[in-house]
N, C-alpha and C. Protein backbone atom coordinates (compact mmCIF):
# COMPACT_ATOMS: atom_id res chain seq x y z
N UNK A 1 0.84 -1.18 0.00
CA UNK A 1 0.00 0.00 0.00
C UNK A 1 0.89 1.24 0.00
N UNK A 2 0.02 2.42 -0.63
CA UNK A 2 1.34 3.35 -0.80
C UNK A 2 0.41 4.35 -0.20
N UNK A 3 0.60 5.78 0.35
CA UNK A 3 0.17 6.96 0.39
C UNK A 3 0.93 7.92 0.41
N UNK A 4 0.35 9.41 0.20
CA UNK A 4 1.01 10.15 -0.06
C UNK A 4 0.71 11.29 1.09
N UNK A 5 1.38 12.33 1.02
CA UNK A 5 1.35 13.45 2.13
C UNK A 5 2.51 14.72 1.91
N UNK A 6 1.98 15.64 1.55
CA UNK A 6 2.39 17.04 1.20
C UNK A 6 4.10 17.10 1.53
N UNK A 7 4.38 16.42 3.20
CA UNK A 7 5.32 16.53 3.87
C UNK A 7 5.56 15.32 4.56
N UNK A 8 6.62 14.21 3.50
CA UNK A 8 6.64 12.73 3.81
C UNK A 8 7.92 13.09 5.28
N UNK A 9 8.11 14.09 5.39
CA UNK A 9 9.47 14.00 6.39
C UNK A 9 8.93 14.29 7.67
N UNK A 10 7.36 14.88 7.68
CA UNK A 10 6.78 15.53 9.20
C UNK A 10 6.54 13.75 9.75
N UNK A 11 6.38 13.59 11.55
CA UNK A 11 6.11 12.72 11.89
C UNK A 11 4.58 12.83 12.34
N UNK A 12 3.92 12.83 11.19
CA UNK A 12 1.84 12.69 11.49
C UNK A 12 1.13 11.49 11.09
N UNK A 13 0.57 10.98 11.15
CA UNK A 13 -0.04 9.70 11.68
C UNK A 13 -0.40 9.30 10.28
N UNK A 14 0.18 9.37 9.35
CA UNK A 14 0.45 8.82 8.31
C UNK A 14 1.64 7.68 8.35
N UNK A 15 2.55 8.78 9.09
CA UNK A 15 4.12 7.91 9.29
C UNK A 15 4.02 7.03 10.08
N UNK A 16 3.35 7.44 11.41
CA UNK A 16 3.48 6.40 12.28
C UNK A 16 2.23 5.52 11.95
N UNK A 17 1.94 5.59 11.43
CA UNK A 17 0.80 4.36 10.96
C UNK A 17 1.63 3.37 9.27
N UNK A 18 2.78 4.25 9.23
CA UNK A 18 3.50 3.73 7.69
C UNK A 18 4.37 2.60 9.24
N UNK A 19 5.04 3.40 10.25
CA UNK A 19 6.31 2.08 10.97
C UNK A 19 5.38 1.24 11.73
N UNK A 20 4.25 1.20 11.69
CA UNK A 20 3.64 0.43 12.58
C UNK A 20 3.20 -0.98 11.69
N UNK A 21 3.41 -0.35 10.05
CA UNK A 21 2.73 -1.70 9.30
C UNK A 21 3.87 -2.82 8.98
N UNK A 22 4.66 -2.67 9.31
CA UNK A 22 5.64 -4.21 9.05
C UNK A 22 6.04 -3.95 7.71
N UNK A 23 6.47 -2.86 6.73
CA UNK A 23 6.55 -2.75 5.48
C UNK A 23 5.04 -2.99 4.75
N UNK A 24 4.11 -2.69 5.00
CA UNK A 24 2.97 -3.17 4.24
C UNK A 24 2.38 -1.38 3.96
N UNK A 25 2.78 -0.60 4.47
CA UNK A 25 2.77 0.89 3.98
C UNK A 25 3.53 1.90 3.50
N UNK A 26 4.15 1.93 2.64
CA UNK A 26 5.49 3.23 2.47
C UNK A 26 4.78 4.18 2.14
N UNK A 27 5.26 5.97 1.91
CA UNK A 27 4.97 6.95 2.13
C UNK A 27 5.42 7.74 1.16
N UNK A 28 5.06 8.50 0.09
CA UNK A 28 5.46 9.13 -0.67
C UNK A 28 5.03 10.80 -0.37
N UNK A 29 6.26 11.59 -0.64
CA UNK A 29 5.48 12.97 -0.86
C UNK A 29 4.67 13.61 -2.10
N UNK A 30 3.58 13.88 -2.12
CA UNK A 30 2.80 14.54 -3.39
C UNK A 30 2.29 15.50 -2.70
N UNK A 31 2.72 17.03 -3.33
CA UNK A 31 1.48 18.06 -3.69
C UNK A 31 0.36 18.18 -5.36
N UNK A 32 -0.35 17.87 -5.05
CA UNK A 32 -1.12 17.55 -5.99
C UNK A 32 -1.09 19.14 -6.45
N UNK A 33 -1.02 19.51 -6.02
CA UNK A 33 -0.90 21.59 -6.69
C UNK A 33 0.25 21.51 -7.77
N UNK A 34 1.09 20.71 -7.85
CA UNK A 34 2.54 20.84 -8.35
C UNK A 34 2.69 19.53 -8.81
N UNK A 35 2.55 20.04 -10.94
CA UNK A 35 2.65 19.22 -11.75
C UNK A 35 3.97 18.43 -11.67
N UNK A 36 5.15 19.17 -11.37
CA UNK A 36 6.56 18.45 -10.95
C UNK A 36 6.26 17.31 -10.09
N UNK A 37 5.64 17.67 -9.33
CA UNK A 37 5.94 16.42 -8.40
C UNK A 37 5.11 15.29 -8.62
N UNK A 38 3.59 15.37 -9.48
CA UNK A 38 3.24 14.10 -9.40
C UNK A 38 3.85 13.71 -10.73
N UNK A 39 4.41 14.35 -11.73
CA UNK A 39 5.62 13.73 -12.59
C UNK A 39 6.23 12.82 -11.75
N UNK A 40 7.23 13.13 -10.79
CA UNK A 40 8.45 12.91 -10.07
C UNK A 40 7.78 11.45 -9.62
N UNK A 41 6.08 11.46 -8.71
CA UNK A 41 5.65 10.13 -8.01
C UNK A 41 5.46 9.29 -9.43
N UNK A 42 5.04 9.74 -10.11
CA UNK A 42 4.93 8.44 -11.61
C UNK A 42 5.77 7.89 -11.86
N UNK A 43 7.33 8.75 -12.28
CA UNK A 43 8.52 7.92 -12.01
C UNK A 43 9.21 6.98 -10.84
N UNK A 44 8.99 7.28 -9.83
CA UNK A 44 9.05 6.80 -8.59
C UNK A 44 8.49 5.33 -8.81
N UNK A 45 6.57 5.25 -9.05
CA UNK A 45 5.88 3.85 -9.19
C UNK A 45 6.34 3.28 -10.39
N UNK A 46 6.98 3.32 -11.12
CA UNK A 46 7.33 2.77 -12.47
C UNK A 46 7.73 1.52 -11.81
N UNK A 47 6.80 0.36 -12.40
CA UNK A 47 7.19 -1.25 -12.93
C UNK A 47 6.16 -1.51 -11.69
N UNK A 48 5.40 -0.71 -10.79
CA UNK A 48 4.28 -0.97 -9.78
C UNK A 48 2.92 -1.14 -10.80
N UNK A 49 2.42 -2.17 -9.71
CA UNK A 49 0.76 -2.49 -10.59
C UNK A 49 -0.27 -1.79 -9.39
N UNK A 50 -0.91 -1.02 -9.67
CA UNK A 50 -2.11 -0.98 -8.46
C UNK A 50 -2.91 -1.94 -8.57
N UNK A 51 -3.73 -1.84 -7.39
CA UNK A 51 -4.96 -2.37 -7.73
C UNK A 51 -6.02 -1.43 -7.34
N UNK A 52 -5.63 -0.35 -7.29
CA UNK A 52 -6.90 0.47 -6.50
C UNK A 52 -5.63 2.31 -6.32
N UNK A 53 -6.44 3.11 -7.43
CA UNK A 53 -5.63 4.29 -6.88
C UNK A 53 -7.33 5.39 -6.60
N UNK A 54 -7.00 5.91 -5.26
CA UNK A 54 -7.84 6.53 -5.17
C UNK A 54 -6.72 7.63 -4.37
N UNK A 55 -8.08 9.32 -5.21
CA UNK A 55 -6.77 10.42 -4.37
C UNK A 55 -7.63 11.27 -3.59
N UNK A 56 -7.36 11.61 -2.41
CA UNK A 56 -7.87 12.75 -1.36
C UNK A 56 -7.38 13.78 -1.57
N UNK A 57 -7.86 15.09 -1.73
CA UNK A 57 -6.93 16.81 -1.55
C UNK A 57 -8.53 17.60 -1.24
N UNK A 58 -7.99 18.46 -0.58
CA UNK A 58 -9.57 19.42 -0.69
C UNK A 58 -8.72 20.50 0.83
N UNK A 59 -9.18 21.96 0.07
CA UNK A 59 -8.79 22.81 1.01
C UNK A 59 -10.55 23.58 0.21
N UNK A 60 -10.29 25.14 1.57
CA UNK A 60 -11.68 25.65 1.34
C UNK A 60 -11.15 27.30 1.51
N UNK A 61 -11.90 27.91 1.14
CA UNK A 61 -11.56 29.38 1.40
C UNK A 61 -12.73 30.59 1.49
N UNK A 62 -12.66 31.16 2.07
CA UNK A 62 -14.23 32.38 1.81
C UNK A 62 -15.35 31.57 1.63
N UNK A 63 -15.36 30.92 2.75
CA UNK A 63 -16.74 30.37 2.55
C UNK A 63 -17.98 31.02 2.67
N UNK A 64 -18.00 32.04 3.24
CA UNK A 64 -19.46 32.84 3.59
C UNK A 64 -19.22 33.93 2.40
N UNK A 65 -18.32 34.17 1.32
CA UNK A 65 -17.94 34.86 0.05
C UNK A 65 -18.73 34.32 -1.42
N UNK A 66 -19.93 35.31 -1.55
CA UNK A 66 -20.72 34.44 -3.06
C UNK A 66 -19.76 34.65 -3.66
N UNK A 67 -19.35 33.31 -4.72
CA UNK A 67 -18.25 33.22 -5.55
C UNK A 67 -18.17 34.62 -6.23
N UNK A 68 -19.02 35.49 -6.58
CA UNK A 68 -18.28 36.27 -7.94
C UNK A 68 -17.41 37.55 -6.86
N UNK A 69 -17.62 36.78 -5.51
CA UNK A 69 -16.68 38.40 -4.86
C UNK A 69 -15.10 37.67 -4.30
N UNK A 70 -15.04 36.39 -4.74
CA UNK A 70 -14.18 35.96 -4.13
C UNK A 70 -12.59 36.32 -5.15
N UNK A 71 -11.48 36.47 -4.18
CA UNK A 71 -10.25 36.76 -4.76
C UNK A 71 -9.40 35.89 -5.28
N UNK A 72 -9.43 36.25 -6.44
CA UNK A 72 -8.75 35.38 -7.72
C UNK A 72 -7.78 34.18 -6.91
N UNK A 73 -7.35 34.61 -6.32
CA UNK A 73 -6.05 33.59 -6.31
C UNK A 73 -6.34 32.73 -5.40
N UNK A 74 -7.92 33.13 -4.23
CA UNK A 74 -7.99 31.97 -3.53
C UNK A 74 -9.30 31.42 -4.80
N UNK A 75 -9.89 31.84 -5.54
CA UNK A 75 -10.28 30.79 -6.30
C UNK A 75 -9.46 29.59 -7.23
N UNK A 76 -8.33 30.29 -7.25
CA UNK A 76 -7.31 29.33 -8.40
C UNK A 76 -6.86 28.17 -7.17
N UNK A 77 -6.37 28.68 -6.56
CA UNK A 77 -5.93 27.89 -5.20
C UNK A 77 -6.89 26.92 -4.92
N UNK A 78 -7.98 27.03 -4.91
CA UNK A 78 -9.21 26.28 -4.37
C UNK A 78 -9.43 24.89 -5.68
N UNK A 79 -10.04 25.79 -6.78
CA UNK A 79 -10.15 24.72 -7.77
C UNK A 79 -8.87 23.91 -8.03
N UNK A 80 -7.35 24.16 -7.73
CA UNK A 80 -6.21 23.77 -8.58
C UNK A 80 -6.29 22.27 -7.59
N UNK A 81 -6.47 22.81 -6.08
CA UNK A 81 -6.33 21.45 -5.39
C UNK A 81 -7.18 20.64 -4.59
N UNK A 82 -8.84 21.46 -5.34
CA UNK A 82 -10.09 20.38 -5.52
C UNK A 82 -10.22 19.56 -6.21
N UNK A 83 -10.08 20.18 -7.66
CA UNK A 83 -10.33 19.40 -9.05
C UNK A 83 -9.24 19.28 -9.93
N UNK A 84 -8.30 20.25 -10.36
CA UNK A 84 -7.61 19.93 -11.54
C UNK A 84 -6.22 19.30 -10.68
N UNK A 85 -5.65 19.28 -9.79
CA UNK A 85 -4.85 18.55 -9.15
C UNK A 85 -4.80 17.38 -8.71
N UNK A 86 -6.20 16.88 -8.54
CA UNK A 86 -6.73 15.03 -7.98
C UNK A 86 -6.64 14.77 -9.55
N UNK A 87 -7.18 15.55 -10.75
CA UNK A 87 -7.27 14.65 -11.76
C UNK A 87 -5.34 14.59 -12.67
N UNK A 88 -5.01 15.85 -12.32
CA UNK A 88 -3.53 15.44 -12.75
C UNK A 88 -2.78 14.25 -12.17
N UNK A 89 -3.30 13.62 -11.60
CA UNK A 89 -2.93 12.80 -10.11
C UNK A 89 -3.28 11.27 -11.13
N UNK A 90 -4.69 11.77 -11.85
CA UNK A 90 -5.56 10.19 -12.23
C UNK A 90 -5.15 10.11 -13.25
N UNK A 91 -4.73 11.06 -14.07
CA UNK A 91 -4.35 11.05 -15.94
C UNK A 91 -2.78 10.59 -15.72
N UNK A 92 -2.35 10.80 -14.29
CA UNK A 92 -0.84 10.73 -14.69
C UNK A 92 -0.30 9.02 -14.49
N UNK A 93 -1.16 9.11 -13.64
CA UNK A 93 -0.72 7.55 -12.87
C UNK A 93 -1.61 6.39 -13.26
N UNK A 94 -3.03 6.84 -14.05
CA UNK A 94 -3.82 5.75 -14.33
C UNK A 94 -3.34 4.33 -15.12
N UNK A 95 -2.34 4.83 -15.93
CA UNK A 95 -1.35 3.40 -16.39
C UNK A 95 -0.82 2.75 -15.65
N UNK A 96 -1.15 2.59 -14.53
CA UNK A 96 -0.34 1.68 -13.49
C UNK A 96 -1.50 0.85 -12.67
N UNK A 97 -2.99 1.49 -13.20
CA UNK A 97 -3.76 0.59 -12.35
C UNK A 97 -4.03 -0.57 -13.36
N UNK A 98 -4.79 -1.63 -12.57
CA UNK A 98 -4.60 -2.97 -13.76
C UNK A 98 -5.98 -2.77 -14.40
N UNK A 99 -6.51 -3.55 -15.01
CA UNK A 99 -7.47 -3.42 -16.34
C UNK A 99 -8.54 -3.43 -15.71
N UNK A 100 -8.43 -4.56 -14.16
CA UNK A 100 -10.19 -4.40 -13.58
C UNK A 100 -10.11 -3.76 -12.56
N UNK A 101 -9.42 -3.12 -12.33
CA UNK A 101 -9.05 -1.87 -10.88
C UNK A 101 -9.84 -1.07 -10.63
N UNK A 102 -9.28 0.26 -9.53
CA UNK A 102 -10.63 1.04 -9.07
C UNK A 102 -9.79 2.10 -9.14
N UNK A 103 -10.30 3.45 -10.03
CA UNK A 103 -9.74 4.60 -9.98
C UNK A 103 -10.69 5.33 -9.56
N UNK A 104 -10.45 6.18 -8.24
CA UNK A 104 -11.44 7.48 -7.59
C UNK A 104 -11.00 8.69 -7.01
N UNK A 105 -11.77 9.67 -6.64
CA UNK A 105 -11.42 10.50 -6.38
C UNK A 105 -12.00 10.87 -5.19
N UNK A 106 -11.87 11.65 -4.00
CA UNK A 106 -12.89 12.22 -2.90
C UNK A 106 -13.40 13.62 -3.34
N UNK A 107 -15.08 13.17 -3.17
CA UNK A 107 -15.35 14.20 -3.36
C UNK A 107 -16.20 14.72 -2.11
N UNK A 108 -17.79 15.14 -2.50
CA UNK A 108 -17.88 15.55 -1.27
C UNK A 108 -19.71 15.93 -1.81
N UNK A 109 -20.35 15.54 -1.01
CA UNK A 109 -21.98 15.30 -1.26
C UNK A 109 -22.07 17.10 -1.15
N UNK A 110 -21.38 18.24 -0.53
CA UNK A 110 -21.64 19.93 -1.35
C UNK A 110 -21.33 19.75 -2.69
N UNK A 111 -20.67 18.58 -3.39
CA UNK A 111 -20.05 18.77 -5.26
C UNK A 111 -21.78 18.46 -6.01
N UNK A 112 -23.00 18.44 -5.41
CA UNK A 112 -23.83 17.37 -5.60
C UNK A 112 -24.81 18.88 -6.22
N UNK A 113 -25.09 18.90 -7.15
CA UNK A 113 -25.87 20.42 -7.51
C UNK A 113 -27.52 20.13 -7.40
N UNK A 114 -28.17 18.56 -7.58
CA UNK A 114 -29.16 18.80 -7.01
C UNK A 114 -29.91 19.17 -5.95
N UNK A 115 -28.94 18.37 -5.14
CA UNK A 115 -28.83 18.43 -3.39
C UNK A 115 -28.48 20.15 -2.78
N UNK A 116 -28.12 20.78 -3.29
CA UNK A 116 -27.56 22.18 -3.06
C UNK A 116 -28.76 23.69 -3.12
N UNK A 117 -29.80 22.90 -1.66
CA UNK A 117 -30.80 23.42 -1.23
C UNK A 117 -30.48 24.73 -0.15
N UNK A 118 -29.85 24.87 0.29
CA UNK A 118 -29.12 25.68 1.16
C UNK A 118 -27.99 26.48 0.97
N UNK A 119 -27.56 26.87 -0.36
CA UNK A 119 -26.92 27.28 -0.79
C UNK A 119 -25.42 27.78 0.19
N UNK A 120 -24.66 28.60 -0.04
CA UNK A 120 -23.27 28.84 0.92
C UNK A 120 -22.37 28.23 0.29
N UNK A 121 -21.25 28.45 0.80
CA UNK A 121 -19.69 27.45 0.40
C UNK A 121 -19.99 27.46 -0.95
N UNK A 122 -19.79 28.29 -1.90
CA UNK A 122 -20.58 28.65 -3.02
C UNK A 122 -18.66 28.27 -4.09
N UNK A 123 -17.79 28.38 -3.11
CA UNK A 123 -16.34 28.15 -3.96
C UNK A 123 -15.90 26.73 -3.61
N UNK A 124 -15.82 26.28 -2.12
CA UNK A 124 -15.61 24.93 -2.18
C UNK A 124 -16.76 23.94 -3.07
N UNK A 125 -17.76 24.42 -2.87
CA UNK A 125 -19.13 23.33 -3.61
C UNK A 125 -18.84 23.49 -5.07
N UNK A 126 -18.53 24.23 -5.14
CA UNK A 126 -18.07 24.53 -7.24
C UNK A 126 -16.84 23.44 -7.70
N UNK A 127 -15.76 23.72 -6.97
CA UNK A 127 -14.99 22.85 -6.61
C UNK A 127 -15.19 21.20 -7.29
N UNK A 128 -16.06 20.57 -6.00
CA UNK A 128 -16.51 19.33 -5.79
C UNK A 128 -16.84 19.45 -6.85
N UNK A 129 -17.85 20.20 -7.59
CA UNK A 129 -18.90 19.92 -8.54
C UNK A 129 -18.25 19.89 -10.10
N UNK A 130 -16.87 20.53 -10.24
CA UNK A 130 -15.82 20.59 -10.77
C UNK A 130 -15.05 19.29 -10.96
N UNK A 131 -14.74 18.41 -9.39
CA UNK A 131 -14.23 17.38 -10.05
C UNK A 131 -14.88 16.34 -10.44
N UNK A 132 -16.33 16.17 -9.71
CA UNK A 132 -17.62 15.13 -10.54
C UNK A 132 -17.49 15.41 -11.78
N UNK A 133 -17.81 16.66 -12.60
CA UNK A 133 -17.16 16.77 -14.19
C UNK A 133 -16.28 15.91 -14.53
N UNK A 134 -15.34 16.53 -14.12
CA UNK A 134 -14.07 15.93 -14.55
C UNK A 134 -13.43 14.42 -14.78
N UNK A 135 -13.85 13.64 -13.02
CA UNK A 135 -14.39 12.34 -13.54
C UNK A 135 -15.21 11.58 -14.07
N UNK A 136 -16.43 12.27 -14.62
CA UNK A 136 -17.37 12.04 -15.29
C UNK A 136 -16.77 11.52 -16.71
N UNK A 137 -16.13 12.65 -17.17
CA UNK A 137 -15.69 12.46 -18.34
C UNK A 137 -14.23 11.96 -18.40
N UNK A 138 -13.96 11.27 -17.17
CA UNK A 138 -12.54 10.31 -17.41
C UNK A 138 -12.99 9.46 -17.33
N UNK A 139 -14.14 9.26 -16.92
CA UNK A 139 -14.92 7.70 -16.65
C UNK A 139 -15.61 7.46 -18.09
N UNK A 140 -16.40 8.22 -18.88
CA UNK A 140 -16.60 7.96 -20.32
C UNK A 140 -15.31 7.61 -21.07
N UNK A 141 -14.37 8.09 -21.03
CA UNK A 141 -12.94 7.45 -21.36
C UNK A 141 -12.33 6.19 -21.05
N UNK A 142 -12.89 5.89 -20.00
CA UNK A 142 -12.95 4.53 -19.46
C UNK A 142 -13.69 2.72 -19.49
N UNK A 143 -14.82 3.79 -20.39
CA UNK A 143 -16.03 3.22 -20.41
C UNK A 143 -15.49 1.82 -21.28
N UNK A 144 -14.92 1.47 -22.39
CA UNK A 144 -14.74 0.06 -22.81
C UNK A 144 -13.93 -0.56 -22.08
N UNK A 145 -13.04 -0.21 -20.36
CA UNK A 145 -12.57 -1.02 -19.73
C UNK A 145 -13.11 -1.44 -18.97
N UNK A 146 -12.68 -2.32 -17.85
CA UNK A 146 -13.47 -3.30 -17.17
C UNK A 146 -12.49 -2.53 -15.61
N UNK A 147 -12.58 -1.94 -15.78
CA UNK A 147 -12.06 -0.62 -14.45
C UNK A 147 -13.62 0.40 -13.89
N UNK A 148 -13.68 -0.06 -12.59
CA UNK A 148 -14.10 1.09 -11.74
C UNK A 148 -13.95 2.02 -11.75
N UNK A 149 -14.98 3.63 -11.45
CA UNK A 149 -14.72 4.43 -11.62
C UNK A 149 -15.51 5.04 -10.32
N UNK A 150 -14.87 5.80 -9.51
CA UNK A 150 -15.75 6.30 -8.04
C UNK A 150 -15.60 7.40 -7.88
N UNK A 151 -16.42 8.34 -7.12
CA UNK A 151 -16.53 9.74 -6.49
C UNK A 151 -17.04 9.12 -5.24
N UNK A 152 -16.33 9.50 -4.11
CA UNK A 152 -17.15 9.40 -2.88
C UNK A 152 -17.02 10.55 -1.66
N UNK A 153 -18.49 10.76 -0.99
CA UNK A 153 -18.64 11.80 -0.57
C UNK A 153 -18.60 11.30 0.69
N UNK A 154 -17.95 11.58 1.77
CA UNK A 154 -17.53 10.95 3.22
C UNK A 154 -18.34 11.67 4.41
N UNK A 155 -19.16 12.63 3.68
CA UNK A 155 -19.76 13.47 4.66
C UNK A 155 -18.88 14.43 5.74
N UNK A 156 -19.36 14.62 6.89
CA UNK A 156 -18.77 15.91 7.72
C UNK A 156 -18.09 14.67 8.65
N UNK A 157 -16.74 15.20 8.67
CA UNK A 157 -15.96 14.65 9.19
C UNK A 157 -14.94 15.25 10.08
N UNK A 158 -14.38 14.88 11.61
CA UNK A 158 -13.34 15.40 12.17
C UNK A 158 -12.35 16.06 11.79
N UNK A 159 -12.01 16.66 10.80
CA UNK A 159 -10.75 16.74 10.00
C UNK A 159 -9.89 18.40 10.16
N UNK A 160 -8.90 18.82 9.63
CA UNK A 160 -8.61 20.53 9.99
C UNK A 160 -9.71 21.01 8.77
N UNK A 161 -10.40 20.32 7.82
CA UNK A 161 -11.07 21.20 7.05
C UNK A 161 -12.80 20.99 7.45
N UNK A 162 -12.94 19.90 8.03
CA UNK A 162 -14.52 19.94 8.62
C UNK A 162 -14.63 20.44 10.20
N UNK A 163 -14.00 20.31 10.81
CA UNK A 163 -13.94 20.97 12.05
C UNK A 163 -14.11 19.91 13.04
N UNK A 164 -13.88 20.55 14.45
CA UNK A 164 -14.05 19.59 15.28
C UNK A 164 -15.63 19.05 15.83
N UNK A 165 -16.72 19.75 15.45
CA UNK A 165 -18.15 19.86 15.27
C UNK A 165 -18.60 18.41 14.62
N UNK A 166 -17.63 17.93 13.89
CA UNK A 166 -18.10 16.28 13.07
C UNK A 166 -18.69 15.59 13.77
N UNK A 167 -19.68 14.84 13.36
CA UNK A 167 -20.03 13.38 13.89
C UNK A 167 -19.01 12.26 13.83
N UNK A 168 -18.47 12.63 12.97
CA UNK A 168 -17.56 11.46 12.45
C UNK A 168 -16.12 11.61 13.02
N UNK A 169 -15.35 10.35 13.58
CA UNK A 169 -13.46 11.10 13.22
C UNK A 169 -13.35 10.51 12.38
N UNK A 170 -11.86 10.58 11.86
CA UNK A 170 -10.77 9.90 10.67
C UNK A 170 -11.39 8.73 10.79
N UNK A 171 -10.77 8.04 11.94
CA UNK A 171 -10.99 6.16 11.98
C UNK A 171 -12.13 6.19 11.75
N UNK A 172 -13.23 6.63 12.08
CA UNK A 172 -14.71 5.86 11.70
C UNK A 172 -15.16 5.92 10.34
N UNK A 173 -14.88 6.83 9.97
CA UNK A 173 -15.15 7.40 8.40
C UNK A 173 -14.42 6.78 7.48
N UNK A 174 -12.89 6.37 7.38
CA UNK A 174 -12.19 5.38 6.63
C UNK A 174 -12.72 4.11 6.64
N UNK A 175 -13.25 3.78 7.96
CA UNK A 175 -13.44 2.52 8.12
C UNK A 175 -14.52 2.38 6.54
N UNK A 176 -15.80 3.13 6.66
CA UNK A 176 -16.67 3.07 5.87
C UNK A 176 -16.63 3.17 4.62
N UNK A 177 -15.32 4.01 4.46
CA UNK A 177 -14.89 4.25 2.92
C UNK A 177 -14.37 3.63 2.30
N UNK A 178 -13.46 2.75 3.08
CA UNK A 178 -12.80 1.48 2.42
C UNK A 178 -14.10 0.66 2.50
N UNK A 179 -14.95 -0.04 2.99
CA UNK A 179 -15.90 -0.80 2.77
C UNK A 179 -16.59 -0.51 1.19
N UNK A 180 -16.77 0.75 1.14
CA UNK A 180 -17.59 1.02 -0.17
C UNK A 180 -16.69 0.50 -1.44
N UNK A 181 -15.06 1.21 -0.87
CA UNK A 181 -14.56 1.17 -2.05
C UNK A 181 -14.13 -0.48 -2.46
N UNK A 182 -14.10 -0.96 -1.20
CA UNK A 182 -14.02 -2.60 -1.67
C UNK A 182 -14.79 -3.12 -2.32
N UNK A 183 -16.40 -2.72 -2.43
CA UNK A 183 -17.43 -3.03 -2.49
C UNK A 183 -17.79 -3.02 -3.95
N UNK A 184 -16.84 -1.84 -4.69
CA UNK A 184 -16.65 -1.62 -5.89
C UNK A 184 -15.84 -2.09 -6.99
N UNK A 185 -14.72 -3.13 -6.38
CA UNK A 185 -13.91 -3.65 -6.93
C UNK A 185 -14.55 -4.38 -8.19
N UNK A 186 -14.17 -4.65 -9.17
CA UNK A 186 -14.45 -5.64 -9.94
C UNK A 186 -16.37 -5.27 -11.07
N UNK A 187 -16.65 -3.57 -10.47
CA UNK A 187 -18.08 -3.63 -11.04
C UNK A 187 -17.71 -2.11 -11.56
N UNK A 188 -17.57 -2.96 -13.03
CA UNK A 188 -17.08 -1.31 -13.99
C UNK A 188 -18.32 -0.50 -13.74
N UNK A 189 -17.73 0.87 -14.25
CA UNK A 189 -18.52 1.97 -14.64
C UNK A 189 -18.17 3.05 -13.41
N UNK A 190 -18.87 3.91 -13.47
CA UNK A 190 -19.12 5.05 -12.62
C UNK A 190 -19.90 5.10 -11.78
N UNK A 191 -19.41 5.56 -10.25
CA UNK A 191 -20.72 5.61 -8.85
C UNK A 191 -20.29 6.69 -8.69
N UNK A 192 -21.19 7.50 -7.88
CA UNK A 192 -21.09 8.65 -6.99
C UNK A 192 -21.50 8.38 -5.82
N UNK A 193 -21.56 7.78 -5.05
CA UNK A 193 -21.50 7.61 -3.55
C UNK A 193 -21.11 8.10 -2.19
N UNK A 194 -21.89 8.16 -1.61
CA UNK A 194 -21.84 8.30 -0.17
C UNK A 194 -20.94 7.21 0.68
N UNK A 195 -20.67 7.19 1.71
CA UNK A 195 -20.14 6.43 3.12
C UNK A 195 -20.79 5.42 3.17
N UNK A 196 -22.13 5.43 3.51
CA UNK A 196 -22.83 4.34 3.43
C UNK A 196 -22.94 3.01 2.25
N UNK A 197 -22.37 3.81 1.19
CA UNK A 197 -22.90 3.40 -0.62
C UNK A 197 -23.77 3.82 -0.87
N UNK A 198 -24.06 4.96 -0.76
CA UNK A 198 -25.69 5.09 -1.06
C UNK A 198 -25.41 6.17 -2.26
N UNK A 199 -25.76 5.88 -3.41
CA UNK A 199 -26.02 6.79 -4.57
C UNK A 199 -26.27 8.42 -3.79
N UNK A 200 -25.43 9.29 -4.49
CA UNK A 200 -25.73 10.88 -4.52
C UNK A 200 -25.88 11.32 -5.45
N UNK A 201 -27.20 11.94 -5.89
CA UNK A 201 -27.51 12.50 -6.89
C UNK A 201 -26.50 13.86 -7.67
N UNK A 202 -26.35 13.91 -8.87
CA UNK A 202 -25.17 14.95 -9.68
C UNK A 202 -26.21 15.68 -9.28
């Protein structure tokens, strides 16, 4: 198993959950913001087979800001390492997953535009809704393989970007996410899913 983390040299519970696995976890650094470097991790996995690449990134900014007042650079910032940075991540490395594998992305049930009754978070929710596109149409690209294709929305979670207000922490919420995503192995096409598995409407 491999993962990645902005800063493979800090000691955060990535690492110590990498020395605790007996070699069954190593640790790579990726900023998904910075085309260099997921170059650099592609070369790195060369002659590796996945069986399952799925990528996490999501920061938020001006959230109580209706998008058209928000400042350029935290919108570029926002979309680069919501959407176009997870998918530089999937276009770069997708040759390494095997033919019936699972390629996904995290997204997030605000990316969901029917559901988006309550309007707010009007730049992170664009975002999300940005990279459902995006894998939408890597998953039509996909479509004559016998490869999985996932979005999953983990709900409000413990995290520095959901707050400490969650129902959920880390451990409980992985637990569920790996269930889904196991759940998906081996059944081509495209889901958008929830924690539970439960279909989220685009």
């Amino acid at each position: 198993m491999i993962g990645t983390t902005r800063d493979p040299g800090a000691r955060g519970p990535l690492a110590e959950l990498a020395a605790r696995s007996a070699g069954h976890l190593t640790v790579e650094g990726l900023d998904v913001a910075d085309p260099a470097q997921v170059t650099a991790l592609r070369a790195r996995l060369t002659g590796r087979r996945l069986d399952m690449l799925f990528v996490s990134s999501g920061t938020t900014s001006e959230e109580d800001t209706p998008v058209g007042e928000v400042a350029t650079e935290d919108f570029v910032r926002v979309m680069v390492t919501n959407a176009l940075g997870p998918m530089r991540v999937i276009e770069t490395v997708a040759d390494l997953v095997a033919d019936d594998g699972l390629i996904g992305a995290m997204s997030s049930g605000q990316g969901s535009i029917a559901n988006n009754t309550a309007g707010g978070r009007e730049l992170y929710r664009g975002s999300k809704a940005a990279l459902n596109m995006f894998v939408r149409g890597f998953a039509v690209r996909q479509s004559g393989t016998r490869r999985s294709v996932l979005l999953l929305a983990p709900g409000w979670v413990r995290t520095a970007l959901g707050g400490p207000g969650a129902p959920y922490t880390v451990e409980e919420s992985v637990s569920l996410l790996m269930d889904v995503l196991e759940s998906r192995l081996g059944r081509p096409g495209l889901a958008y899913l929830d924690r539970e598995g439960r279909i989220v409407p685009w």
